[in-house]
Protein backbone atom coordinates (compact mmCIF):
# COMPACT_ATOMS: atom_id res chain seq x y z
CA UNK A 1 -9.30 2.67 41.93
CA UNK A 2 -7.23 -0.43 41.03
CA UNK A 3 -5.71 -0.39 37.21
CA UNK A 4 -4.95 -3.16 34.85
CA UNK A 5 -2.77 -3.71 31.80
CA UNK A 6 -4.23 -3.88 28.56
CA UNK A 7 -3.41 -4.70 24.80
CA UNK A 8 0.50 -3.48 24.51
CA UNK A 9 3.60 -3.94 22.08
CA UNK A 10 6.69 -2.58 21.42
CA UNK A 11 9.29 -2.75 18.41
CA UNK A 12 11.74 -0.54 16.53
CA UNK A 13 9.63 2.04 14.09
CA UNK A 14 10.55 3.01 10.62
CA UNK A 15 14.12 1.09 9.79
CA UNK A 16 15.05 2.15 6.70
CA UNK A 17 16.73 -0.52 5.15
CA UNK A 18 18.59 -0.43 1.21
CA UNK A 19 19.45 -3.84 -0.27
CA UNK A 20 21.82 -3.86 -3.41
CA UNK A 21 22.05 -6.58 -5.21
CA UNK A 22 24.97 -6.67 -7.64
CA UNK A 23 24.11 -9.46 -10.49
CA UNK A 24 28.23 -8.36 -12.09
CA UNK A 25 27.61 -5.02 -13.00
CA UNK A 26 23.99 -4.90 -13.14
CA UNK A 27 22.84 -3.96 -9.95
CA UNK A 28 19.35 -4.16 -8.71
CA UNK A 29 17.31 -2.22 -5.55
CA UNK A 30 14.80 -2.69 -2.82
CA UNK A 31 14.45 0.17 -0.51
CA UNK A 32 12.16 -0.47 2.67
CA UNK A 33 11.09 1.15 5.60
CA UNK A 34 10.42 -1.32 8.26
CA UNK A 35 8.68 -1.69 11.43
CA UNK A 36 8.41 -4.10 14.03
CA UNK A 37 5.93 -4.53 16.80
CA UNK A 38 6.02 -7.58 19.42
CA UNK A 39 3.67 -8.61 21.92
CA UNK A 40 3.34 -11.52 24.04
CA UNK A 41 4.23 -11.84 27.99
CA UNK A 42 5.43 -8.08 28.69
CA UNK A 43 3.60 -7.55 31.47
CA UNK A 44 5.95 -7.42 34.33
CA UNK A 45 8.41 -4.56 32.20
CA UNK A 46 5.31 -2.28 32.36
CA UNK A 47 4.30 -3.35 35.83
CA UNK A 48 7.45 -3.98 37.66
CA UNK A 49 9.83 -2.53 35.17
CA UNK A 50 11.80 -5.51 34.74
CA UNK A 51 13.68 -6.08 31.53
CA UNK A 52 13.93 -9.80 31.49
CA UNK A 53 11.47 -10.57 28.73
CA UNK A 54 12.35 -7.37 26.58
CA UNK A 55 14.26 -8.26 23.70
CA UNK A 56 15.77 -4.40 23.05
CA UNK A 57 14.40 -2.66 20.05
CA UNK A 58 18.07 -1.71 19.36
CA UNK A 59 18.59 -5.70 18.76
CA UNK A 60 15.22 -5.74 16.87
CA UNK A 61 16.69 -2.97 14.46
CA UNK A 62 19.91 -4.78 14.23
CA UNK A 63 17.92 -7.81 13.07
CA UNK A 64 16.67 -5.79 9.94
CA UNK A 65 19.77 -5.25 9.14
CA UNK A 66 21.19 -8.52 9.83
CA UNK A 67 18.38 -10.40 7.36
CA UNK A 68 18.84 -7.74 4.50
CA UNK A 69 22.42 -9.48 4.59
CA UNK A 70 21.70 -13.07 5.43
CA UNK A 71 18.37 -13.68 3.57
CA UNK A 72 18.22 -10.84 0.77
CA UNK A 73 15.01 -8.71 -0.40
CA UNK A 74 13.30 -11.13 -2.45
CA UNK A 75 9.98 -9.46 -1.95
CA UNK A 76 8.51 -6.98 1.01
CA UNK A 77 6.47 -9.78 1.99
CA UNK A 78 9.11 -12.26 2.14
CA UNK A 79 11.41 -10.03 3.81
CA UNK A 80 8.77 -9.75 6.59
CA UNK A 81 7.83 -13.12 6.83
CA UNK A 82 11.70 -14.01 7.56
CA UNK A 83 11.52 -11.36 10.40
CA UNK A 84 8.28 -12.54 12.20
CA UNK A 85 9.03 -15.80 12.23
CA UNK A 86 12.57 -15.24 13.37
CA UNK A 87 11.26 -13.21 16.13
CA UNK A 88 8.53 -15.22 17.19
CA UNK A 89 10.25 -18.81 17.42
CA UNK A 90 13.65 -17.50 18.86
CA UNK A 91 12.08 -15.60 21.84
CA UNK A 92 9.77 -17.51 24.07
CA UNK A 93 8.24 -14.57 25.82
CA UNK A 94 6.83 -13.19 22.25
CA UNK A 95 4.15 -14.22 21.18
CA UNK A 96 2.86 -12.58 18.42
CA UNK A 97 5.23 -10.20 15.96
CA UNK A 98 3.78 -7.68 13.39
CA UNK A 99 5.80 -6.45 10.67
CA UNK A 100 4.49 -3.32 8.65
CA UNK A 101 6.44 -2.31 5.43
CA UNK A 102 7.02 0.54 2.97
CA UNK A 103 8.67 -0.28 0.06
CA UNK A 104 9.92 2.51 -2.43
CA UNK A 105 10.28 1.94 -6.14
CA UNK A 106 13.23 3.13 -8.22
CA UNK A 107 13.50 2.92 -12.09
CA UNK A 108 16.91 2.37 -14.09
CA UNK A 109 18.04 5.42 -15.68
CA UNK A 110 18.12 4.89 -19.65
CA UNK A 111 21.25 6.65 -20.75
CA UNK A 112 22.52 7.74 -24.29
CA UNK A 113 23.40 5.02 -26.78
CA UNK A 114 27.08 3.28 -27.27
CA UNK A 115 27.78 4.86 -30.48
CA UNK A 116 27.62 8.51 -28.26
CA UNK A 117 30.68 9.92 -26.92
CA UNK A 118 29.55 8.90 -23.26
CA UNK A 119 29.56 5.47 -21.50
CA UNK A 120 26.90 3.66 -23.57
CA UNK A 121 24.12 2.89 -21.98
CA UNK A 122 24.88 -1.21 -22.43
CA UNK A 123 27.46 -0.36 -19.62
CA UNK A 124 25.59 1.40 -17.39
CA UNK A 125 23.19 -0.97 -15.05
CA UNK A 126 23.70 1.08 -11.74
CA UNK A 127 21.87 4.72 -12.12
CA UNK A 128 18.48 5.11 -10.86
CA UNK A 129 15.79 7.51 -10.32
CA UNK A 130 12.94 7.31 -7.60
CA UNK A 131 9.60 6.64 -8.52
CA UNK A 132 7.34 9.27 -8.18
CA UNK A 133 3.97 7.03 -7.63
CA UNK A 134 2.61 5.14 -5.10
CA UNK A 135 4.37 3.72 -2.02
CA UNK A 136 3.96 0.14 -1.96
CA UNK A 137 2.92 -1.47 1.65
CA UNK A 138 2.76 -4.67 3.61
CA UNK A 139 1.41 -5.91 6.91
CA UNK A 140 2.65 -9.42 8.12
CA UNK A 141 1.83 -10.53 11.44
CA UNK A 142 2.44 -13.79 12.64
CA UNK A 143 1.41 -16.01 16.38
CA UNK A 144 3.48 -18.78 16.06
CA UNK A 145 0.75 -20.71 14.26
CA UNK A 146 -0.99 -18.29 11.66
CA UNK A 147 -0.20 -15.65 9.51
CA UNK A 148 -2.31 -12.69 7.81
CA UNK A 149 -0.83 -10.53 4.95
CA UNK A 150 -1.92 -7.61 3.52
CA UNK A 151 -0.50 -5.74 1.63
CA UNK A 152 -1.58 -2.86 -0.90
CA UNK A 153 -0.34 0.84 -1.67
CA UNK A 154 -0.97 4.37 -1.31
CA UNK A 155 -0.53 7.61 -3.29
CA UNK A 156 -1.12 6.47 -6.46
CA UNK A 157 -3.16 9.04 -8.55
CA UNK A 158 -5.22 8.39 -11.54
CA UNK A 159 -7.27 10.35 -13.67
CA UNK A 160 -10.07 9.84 -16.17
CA UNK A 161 -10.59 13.14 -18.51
CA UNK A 162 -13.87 12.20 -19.17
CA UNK A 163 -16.50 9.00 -19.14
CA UNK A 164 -17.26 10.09 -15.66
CA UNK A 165 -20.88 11.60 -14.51
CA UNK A 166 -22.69 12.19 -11.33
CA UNK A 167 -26.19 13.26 -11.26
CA UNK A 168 -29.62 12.07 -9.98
CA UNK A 169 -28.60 12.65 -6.24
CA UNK A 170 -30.66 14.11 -3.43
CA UNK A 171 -31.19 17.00 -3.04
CA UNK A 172 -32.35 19.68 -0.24
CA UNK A 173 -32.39 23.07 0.38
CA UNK A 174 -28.28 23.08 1.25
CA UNK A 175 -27.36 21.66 -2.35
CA UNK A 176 -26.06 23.74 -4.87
CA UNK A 177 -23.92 21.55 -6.59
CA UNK A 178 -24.72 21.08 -10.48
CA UNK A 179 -25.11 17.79 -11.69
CA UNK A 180 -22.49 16.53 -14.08
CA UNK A 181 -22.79 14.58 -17.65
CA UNK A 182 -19.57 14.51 -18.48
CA UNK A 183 -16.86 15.51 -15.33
CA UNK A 184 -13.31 15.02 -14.62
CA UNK A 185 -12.61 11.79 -12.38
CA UNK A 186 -9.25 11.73 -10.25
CA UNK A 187 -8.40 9.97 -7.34
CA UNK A 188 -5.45 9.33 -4.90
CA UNK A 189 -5.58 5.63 -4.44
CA UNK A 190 -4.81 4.17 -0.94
CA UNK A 191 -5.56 0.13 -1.00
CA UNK A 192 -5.16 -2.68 0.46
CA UNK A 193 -5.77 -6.39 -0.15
CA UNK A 194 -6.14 -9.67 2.03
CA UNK A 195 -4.25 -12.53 1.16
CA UNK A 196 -5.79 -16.31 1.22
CA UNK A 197 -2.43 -17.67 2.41
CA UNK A 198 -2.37 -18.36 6.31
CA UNK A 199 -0.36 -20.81 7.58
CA UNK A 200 3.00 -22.74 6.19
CA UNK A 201 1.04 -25.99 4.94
CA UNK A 202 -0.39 -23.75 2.21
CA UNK A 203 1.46 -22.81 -1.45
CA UNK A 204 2.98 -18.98 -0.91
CA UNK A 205 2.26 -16.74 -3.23
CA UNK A 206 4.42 -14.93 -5.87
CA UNK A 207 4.14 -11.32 -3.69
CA UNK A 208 6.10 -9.82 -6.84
CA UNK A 209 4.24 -11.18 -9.60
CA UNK A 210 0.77 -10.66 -7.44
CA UNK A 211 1.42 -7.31 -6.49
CA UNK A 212 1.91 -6.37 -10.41
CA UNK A 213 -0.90 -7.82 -12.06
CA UNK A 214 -3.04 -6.53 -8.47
CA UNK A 215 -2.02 -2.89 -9.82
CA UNK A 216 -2.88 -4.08 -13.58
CA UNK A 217 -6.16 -5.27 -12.29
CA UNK A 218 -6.83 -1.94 -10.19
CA UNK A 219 -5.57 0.50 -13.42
CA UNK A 220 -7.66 -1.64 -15.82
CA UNK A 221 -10.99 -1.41 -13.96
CA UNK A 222 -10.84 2.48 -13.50
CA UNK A 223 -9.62 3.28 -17.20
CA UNK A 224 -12.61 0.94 -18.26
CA UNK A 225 -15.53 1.93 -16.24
CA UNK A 226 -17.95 4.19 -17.72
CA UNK A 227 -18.36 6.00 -14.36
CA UNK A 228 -21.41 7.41 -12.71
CA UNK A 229 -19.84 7.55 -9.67
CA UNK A 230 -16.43 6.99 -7.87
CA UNK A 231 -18.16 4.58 -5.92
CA UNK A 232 -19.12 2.60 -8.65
CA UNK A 233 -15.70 2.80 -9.93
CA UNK A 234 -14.42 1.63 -6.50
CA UNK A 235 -16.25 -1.49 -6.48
CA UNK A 236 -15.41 -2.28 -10.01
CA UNK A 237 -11.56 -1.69 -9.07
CA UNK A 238 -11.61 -4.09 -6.07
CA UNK A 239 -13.90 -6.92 -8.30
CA UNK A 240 -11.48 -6.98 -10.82
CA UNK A 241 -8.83 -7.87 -8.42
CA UNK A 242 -10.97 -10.47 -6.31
CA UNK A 243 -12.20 -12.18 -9.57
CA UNK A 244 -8.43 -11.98 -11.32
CA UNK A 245 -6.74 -12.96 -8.08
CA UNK A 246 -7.48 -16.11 -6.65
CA UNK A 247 -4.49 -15.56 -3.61
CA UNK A 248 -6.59 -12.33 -2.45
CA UNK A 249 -10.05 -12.83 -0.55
CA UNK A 250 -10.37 -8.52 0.22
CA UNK A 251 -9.67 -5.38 -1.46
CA UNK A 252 -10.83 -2.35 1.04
CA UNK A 253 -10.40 1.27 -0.56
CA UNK A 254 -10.33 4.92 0.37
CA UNK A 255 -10.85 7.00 -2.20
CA UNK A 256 -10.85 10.64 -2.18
CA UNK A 257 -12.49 12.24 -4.89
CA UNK A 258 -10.01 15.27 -6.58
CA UNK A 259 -12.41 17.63 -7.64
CA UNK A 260 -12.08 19.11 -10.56
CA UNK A 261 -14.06 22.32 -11.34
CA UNK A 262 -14.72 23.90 -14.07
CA UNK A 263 -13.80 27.68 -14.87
CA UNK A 264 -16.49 30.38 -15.23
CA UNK A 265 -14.47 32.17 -18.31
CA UNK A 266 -17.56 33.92 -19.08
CA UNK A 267 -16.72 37.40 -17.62
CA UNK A 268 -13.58 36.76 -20.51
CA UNK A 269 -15.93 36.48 -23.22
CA UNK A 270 -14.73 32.89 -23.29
CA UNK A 271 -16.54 29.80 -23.18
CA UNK A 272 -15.09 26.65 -21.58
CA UNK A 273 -16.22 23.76 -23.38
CA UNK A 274 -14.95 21.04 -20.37
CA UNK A 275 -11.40 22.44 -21.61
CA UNK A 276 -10.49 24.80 -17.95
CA UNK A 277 -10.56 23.45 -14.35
CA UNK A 278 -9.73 24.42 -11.39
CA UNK A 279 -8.04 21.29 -9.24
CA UNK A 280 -9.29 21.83 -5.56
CA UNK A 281 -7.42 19.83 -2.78
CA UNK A 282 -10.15 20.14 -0.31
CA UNK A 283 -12.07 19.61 0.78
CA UNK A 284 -12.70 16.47 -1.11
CA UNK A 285 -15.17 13.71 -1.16
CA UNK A 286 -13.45 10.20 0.59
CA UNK A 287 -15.23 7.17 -0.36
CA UNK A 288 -14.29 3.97 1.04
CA UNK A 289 -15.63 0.41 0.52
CA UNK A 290 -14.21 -3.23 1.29
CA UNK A 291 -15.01 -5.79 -0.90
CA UNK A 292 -15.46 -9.40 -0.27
CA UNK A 293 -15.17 -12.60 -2.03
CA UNK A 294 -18.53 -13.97 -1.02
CA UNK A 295 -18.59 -16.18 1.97
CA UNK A 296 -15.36 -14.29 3.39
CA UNK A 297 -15.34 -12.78 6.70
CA UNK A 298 -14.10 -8.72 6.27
CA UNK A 299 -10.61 -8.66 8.21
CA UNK A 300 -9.07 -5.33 7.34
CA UNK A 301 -9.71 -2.63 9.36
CA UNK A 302 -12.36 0.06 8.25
CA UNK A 303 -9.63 2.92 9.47
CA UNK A 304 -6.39 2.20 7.91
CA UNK A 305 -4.61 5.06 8.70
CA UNK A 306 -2.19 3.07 10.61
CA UNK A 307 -2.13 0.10 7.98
């Protein structure tokens, strides 16, 4: 039976990249881990194994590299826009580049005062320690003509001690779980957001500044939902953003719920008054949801494992 070619790409996975900026002797990071995937007229280096349209990842890596130096880290986004558009305009054979990013936070280290005997801390500007929240992530992909961004984050856990319930659910003859008036709510956020922007005519957003108030919006909406359900928390989360955010047409979310149980302290002659849990890692609840500002089309993938 005859075979054809279908959907294909290749790039240079997870360059990790460190930027230091050095503003005199304040010094400032962005750490990335970047990937790049082309596709356009490969055909003949799967079919024929001929090189002559295959840029070499090697070169694509180099690139990352190259632009870290030449064009700075202003923002993940920016940083990928630079390198999609470089790769698409300068090679005729691709056609289409994607550019997916990890970006890792770092915090300045506050050291001891200038009256101690150590250097004071107005003279240090160049310790750090890593951030131990979420990851922050961007997808660029670019065809010559459009682009689409979205970016978002993962691993970032949150916790409400209370204002969460869940009861009034169906039940059959399997259920045993009791229903909940006042429960532990945790989550290990995973998010990502569409951005308006799509093509050069239009005004670029501040990625910095949106990404910041995007996590303000997020943080605000599940601290200030009374919850009866994550899901209901989840869709206040992602309207906060959409109604906030006017660069940002859809937020999709997985959510999985961190159960929290309480302790039967009984056999103790104790009673836990919602003071002793036990924190179960699975198997857990995952509730996902994207939501829309109205008249959009939905663009982000339902599975974003690989977003």
């Amino acid at each position: 039976m005859p075979t054809i070619l279908g959907q294909n790409q290749y790039g240079k996975a997870e360059n990790r990249v460190v930027k230091i900026t050095r503003d005199g002797d304040t010094h400032h990071i962005k750490d990335l881990n970047v990937s790049v995937a082309l596709s356009g007229d490969m055909s003949d280096v799967h079919l024929t194994g001929s090189n002559a349209n295959c840029l070499p990842t090697d070169t694509t890596k180099n690139t990352v590299y190259a632009f870290a130096k030449e064009y700075g880290i202003e923002s993940a986004e920016q940083f990928g826009i630079h390198l999609a558009r470089h790769f698409v305009t300068s090679q005729e054979p691709i056609h289409q580049a994607r550019i997916r990013i990890e970006e890792y936070a770092w915090d300045r280290i506050a050291t001891s005062d200038a009256n101690s005997k150590f250097i004071g801390a107005d003279e240090v500007n160049h310790s750090f320690v890593r951030k131990g929240q979420e990851t922050r992530v961007t997808q660029i992909t670019y065809d010559g003509e459009k682009w689409e961004v979205i970016s978002g984050l993962k691993d970032l856990i949150v916790m409400n001690s209370t204002n969460s319930e869940f009861w009034g659910y169906v039940k059959d003859k399997y259920t045993t779980l009791q229903e909940a008036y006042d429960r532990i709510l945790a989550t290990q956020v995973s998010g990502r957001w569409r951005f308006n922007w799509s093509d050069d005519e239009q005004r670029m957003p501040n990625w910095e500044k949106s990404y910041e108030q995007v996590k303000k919006n997020m943080l605000e909406a599940f601290a200030e939902t009374y919850s009866l359900s994550l899901q209901q928390t989840l869709y206040q989360m992602g309207s906060r953003i959409i109604n906030s955010r006017s660069e940002i047409d859809e937020v999709r979310f997985s959510l999985p719920n961190k159960h929290h149980f309480l302790v039967d302290l009984e056999p103790f002659g104790l009673k836990n008054d919602n003071e002793v849990y036990y924190a179960a890692d699975r198997p857990y609840g995952l509730i996902e949801a994207t939501i829309l500002r109205d008249g959009v089309e939905p663009q982000i993938p339902a599975d974003m494992t690989n977003l």
